[in-house]
Protein backbone atom coordinates (compact mmCIF):
# COMPACT_ATOMS: atom_id res chain seq x y z
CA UNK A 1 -0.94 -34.63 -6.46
CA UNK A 2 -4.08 -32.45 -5.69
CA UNK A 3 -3.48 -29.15 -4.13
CA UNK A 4 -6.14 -26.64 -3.31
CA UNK A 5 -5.99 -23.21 -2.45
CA UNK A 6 -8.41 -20.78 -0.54
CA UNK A 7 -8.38 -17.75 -1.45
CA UNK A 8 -11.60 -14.68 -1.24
CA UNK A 9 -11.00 -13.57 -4.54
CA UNK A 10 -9.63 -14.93 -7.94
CA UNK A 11 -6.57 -12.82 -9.32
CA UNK A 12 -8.23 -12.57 -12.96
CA UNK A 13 -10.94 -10.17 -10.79
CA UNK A 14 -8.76 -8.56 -8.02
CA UNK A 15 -5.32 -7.39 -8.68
CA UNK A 16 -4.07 -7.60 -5.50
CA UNK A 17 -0.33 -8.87 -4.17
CA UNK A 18 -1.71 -11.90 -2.57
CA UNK A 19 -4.31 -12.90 -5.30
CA UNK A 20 -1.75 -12.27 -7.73
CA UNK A 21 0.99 -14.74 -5.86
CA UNK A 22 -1.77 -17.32 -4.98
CA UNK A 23 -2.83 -17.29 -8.77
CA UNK A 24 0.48 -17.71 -10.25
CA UNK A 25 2.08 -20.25 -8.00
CA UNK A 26 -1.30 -22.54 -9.03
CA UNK A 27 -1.15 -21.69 -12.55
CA UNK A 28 2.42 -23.39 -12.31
CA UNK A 29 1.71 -26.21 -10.09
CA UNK A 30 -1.09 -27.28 -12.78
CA UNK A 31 2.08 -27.37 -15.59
CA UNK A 32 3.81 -29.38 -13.21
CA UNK A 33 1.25 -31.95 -13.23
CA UNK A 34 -0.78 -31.04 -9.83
CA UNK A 35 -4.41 -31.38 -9.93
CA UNK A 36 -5.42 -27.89 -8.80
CA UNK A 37 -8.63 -26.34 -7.36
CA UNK A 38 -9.40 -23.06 -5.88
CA UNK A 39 -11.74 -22.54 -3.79
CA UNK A 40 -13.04 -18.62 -3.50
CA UNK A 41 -16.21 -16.16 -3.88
CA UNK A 42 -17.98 -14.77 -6.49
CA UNK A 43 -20.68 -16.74 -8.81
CA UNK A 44 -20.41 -19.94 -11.71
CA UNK A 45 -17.61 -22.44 -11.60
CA UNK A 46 -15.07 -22.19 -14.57
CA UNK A 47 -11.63 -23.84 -15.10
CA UNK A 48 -8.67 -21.31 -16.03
CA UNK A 49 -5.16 -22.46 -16.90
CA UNK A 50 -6.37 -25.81 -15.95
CA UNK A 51 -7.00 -24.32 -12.23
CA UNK A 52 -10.62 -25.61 -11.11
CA UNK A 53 -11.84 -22.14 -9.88
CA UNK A 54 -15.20 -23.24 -7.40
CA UNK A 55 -16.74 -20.44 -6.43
CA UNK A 56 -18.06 -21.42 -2.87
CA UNK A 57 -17.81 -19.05 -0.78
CA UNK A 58 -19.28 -15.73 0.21
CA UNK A 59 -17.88 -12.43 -0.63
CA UNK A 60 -15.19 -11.39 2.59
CA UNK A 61 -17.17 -10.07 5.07
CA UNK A 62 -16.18 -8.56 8.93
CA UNK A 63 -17.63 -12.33 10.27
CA UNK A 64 -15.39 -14.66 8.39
CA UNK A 65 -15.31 -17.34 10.69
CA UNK A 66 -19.13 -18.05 10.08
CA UNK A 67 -17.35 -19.36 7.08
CA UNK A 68 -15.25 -22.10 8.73
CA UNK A 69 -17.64 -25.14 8.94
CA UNK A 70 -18.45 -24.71 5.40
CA UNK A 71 -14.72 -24.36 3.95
CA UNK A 72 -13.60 -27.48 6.16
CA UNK A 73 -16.88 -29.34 4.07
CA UNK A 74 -15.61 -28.75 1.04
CA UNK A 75 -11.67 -29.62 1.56
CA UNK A 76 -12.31 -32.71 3.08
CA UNK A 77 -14.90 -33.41 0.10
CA UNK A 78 -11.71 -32.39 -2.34
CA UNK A 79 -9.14 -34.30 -0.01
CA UNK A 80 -6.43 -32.34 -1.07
CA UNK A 81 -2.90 -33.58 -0.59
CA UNK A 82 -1.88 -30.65 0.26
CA UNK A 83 -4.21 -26.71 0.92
CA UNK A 84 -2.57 -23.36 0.66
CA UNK A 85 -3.94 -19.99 1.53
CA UNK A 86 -2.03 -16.57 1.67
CA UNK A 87 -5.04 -14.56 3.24
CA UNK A 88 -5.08 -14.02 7.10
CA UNK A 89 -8.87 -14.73 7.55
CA UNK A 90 -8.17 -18.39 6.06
CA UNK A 91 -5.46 -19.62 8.18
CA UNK A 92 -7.26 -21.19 10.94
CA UNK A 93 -9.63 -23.81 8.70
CA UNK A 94 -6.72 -24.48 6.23
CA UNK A 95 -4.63 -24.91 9.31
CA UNK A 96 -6.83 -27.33 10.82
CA UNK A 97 -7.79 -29.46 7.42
CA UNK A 98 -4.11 -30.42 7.36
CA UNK A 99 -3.97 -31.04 11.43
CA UNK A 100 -7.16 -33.24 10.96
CA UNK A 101 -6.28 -34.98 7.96
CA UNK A 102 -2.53 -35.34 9.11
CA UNK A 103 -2.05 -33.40 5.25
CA UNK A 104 0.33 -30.63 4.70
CA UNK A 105 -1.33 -26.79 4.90
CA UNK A 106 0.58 -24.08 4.20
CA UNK A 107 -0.05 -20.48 5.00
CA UNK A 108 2.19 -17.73 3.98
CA UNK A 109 2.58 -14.39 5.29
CA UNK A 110 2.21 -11.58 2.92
CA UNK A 111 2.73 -8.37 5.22
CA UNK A 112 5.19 -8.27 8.18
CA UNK A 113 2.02 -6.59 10.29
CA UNK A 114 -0.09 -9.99 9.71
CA UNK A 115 1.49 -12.37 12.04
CA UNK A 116 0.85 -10.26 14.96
CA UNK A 117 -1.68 -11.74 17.49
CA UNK A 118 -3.72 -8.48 17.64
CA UNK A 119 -3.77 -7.23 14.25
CA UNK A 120 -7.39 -7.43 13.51
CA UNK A 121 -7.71 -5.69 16.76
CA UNK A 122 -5.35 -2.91 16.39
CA UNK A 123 -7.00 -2.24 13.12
CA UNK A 124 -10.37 -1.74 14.63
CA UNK A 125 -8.96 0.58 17.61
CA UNK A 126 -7.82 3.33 14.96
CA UNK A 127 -11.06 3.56 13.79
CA UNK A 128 -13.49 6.00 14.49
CA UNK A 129 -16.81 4.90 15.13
CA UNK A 130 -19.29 5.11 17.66
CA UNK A 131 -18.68 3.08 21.18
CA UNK A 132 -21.73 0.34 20.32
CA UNK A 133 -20.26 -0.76 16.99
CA UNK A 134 -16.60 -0.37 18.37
CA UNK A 135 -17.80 -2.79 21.07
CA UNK A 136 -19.27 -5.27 18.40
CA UNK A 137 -16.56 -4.61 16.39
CA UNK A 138 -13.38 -5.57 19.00
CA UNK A 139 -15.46 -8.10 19.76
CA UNK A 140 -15.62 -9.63 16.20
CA UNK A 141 -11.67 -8.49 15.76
CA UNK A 142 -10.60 -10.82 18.79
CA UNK A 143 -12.14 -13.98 17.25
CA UNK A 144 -10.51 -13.49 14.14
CA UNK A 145 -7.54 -12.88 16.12
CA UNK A 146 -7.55 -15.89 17.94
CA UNK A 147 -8.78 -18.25 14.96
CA UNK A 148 -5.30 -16.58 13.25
CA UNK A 149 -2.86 -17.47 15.88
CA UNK A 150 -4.17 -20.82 16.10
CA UNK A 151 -3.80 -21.06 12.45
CA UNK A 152 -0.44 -20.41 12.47
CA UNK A 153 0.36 -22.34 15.15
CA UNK A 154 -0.73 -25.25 14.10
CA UNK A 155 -0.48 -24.97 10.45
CA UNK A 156 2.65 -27.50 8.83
CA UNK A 157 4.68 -24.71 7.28
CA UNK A 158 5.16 -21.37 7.04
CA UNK A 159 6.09 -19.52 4.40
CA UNK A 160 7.66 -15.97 4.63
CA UNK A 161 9.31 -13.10 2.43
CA UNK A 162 11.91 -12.11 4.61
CA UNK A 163 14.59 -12.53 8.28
CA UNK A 164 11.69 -9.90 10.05
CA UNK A 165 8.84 -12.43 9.27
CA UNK A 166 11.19 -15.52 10.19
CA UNK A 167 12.16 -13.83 13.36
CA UNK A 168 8.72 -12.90 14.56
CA UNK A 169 7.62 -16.05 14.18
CA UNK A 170 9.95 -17.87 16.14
CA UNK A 171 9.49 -15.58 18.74
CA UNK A 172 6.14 -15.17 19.05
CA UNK A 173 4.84 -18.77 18.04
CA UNK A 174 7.65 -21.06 18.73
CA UNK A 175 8.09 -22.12 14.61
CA UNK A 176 10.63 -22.70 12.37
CA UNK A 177 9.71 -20.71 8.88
CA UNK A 178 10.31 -21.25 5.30
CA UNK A 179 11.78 -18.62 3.37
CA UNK A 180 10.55 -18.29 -0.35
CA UNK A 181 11.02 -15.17 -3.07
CA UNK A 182 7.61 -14.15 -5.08
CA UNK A 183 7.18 -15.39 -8.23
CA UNK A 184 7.44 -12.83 -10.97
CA UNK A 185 6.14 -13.83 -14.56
CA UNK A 186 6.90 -10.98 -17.41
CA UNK A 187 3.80 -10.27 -19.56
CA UNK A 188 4.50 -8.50 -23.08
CA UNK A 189 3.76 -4.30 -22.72
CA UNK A 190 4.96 -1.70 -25.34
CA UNK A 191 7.07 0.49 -23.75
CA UNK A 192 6.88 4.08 -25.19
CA UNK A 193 8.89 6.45 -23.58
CA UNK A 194 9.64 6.59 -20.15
CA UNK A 195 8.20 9.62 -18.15
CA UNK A 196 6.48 10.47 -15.20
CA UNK A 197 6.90 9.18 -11.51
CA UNK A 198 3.93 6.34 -10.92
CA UNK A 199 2.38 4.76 -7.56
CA UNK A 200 1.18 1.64 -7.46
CA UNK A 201 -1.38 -0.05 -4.88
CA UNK A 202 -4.93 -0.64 -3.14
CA UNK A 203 -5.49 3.12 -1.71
CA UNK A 204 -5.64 2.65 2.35
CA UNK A 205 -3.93 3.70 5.64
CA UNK A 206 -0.84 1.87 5.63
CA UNK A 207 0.16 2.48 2.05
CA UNK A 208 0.28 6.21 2.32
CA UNK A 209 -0.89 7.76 -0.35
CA UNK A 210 -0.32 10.82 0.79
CA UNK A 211 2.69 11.21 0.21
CA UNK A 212 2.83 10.76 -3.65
CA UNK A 213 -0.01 13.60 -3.59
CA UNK A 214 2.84 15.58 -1.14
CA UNK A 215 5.66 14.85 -3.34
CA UNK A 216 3.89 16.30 -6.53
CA UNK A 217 3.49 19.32 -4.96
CA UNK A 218 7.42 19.34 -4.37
CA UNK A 219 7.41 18.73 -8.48
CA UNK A 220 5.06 20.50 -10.35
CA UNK A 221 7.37 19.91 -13.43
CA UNK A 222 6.64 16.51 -13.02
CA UNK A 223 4.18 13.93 -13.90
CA UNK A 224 2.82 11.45 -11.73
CA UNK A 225 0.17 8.60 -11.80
CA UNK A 226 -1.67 7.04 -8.97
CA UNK A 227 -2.84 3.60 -9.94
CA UNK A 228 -5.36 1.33 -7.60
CA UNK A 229 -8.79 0.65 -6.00
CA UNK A 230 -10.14 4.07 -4.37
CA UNK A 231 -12.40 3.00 -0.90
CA UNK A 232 -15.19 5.75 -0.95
CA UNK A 233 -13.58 7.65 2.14
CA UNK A 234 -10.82 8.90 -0.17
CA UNK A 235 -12.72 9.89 -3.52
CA UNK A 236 -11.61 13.84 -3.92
CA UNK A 237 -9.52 13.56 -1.10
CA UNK A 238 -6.04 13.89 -3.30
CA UNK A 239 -7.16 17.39 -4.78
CA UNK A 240 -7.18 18.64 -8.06
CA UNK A 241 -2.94 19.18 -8.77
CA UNK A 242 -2.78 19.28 -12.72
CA UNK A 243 0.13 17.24 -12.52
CA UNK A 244 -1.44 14.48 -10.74
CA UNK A 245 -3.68 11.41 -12.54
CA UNK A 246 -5.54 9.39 -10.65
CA UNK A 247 -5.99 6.13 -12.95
CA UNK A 248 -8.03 4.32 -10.48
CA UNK A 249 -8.00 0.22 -10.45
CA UNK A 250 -6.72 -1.09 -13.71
CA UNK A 251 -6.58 -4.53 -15.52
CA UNK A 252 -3.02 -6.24 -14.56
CA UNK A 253 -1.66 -5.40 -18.01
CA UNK A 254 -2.90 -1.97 -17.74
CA UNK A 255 -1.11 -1.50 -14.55
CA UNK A 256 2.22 -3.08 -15.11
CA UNK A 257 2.20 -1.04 -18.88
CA UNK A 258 2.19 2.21 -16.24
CA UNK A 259 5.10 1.43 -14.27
CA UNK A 260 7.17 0.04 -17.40
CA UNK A 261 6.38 3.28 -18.80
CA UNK A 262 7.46 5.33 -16.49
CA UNK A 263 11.03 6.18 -15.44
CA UNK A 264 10.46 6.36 -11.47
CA UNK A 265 8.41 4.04 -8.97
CA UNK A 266 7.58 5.59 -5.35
CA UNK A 267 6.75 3.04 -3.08
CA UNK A 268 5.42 4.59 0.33
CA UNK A 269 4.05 1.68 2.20
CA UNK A 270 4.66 1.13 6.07
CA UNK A 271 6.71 -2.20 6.44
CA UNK A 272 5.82 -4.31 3.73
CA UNK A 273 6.52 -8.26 2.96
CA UNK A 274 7.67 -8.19 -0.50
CA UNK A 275 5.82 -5.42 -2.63
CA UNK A 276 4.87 -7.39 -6.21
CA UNK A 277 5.67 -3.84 -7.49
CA UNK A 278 9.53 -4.02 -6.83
CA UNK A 279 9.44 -6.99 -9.28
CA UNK A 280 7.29 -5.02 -12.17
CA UNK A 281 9.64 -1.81 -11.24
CA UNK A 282 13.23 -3.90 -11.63
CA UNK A 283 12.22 -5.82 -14.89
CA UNK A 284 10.87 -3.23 -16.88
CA UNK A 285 13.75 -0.76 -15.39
CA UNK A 286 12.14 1.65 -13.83
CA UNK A 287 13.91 2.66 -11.18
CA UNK A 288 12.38 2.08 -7.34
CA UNK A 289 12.47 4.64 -4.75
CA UNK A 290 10.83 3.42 -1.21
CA UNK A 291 10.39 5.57 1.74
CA UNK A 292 10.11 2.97 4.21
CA UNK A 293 9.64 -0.69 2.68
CA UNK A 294 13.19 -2.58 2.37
CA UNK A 295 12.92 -5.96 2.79
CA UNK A 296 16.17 -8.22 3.42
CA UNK A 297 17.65 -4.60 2.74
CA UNK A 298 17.61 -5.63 -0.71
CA UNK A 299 17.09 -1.78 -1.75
CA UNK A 300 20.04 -0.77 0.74
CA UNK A 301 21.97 -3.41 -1.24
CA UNK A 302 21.71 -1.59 -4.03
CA UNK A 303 18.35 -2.27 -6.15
CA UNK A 304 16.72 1.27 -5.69
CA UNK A 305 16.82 4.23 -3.58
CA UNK A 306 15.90 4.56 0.13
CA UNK A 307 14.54 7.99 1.07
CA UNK A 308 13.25 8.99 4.50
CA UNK A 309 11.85 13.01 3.78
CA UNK A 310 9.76 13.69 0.86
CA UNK A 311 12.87 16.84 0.28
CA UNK A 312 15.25 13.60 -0.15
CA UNK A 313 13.25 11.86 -2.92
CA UNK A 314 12.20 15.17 -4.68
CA UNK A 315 16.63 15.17 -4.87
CA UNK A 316 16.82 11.67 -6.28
CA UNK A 317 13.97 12.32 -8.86
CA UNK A 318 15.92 15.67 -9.81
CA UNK A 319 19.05 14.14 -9.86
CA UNK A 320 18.21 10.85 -11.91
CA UNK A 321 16.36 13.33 -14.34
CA UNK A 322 19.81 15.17 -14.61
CA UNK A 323 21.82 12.70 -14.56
CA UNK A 324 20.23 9.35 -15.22
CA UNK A 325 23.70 7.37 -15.77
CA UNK A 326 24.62 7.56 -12.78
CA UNK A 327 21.48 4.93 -12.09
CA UNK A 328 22.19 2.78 -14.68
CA UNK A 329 23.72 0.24 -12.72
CA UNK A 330 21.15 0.07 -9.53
CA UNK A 331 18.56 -0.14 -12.36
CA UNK A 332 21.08 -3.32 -14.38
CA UNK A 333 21.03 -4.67 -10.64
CA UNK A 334 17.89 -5.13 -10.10
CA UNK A 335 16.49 -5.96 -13.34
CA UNK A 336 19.31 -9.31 -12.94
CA UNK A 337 18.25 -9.86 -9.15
CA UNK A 338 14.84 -10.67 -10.75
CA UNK A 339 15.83 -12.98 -13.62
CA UNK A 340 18.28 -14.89 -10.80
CA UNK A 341 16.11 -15.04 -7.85
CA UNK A 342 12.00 -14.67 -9.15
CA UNK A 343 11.28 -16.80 -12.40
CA UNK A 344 8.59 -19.08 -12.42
CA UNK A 345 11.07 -21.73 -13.03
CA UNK A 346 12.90 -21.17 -10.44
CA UNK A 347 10.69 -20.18 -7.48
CA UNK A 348 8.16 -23.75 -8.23
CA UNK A 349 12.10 -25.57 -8.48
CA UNK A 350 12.31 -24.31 -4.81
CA UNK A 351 8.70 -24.55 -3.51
CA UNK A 352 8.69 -27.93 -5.07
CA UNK A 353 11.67 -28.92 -3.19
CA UNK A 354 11.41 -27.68 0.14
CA UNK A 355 7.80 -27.35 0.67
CA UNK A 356 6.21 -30.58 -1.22
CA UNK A 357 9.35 -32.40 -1.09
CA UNK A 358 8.19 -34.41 -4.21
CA UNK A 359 7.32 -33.60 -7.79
CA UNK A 360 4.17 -33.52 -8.55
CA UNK A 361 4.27 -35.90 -11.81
């Protein structure tokens, strides 16, 4: 069976949640026997894991759907059985390959804000710029807009991380959803000693870095480590606290090596999908404290800590510090919720199953 994905950027390069996803579910398609190619940006073709990385497109840029003829070329040149893409600005040419070629497409939805029919919009309204390039920019904002909700709407699955995603899609365009868990694969780190409080993402509005910088304040005892991509608009806007280090954007390894390290993980995104993170954080037992992402309720459940003040998680960090067997089993919890629900093995059994509804041999 030949699959192909469409992705902006290759995982090996960008260490994003998506890329990261997109990369490992092909990686394990191509050991089940799929013929794989991945269509994204950047410069010379190269095969990795036995994934045919073509490097066809242009970097991601505010007119993606310029892109759209030329994408459509190349899948039906590749007739793919079957094209999957995770990344909003992709939806509506994947979408319409499969609705052309009467082929399954699949789109999953990463973030619970993506689905909405004015995202790109919304996102453009916060900003502050000058009336002329807001103009140009709402302008661009509602095309991308629209090609998304047609995208979805016509695409041949869905696939979502949790009951808010399923429900907002029913409602909003009429579909049935599929519900599958990230895949987690373990990669080999020495773990030390475990110290320090860490954060863990690409630095921008709705992740909220903020208030990691706010809750070292609350801790000067502590240590804490920021890890991810800094935009230019927030270099030397954290401050100079002595017990805070800014790692910046690290190789994969690097970054899961921090969190397995330390004893604490402070997640303080708005409302996300299914943070890669909380897998990283509940395998290498590092206890997860979220102020506002909880999806399924899975930390309510019982596989972390959910805080609402910055007061309340400067208690929990105090207390686990004082007391850290009285964690021990949240931290057992989660670390089995992984093995039982996020394996390789078992997430490709399922996607295999209910989304291909063949094997690919």
């Amino acid at each position: 069976m030949r699959v192909s994905f469409v992705m902006p950027y290759f995982f090996k390069e960008v260490s994003g949640g998506a890329e990261k996803q997109a990369y490992l579910l092909a990686k394990h398609l191509v050991k089940e026997g799929c013929d794989v190619y991945y269509l994204t940006s950047g410069k010379g073709d190269e095969i990795v894991e036995g994934i045919k990385v073509l490097r066809v497109l242009r970097l991601p840029h505010i007119f993606q759907y310029l892109e759209y003829p030329k994408i459509l070329v190349h899948l039906f040149d590749l007739n793919p059985d079957m094209v999957i893409t995770r990344i909003r600005h992709y939806y509506f040419p994947v979408a319409l390959y499969g609705f052309l070629s009467f082929k399954p497409s699949i789109i999953f939805i990463p973030e619970n804000r993506i689905p909405h029919p004015l995202y790109e919009t919304e996102k453009v309204f916060k900003k502050r710029i000058n009336l002329f390039k807001k103009i140009l920019a709402v302008a661009n904002s509602l095309l991308l807009d629209f090609f998304a909700y047609i995208g979805i709407f016509i695409s041949k699955t869905v696939v979502i991380q949790n009951e808010k995603q399923r429900k907002f899609i029913k409602k909003i365009y009429g579909k049935e959803s599929l519900k599958m868990s990230s895949i987690f694969e373990p990669v080999e780190v020495k773990v030390e000693e475990k110290k320090g409080i860490c954060w863990v993402g690409n630095i921008r509005e709705e992740k909220r870095p903020e208030i990691l910088v706010q809750l070292a304040k609350l801790l000067p005892e502590e240590v804490f480590y920021m890890v991810g991509r800094i935009p230019e608009r927030y270099k030397g806007s954290f401050g100079d606290l002595k017990n805070l280090k800014i790692l910046g954007e690290l190789e994969y390894t690097e970054t899961v090596k921090v969190i397995a390290n330390s004893k604490v993980y402070v997640n303080t995104s708005v409302d996300e999908g299914f943070p890669n993170t909380f897998l990283e954080s509940w395998y290498y037992k590092t206890l997860v404290i979220t102020f506002d992402a909880d999806p399924d309720e899975v930390i309510a459940k019982g596989l972390g800590i959910k805080v609402k003040t910055l007061d309340e998680a400067a208690g929990v960090i105090k207390d686990f510090k004082k007391n850290p067997k009285k964690y021990e089993k949240i931290i057992q919890r989660a670390y089995n919720y992984v093995l039982e629900n996020h394996l390789p093995q078992k997430v490709i059994r399922v996607f295999k199953e209910r989304v291909m509804g063949l094997s690919c041999r």
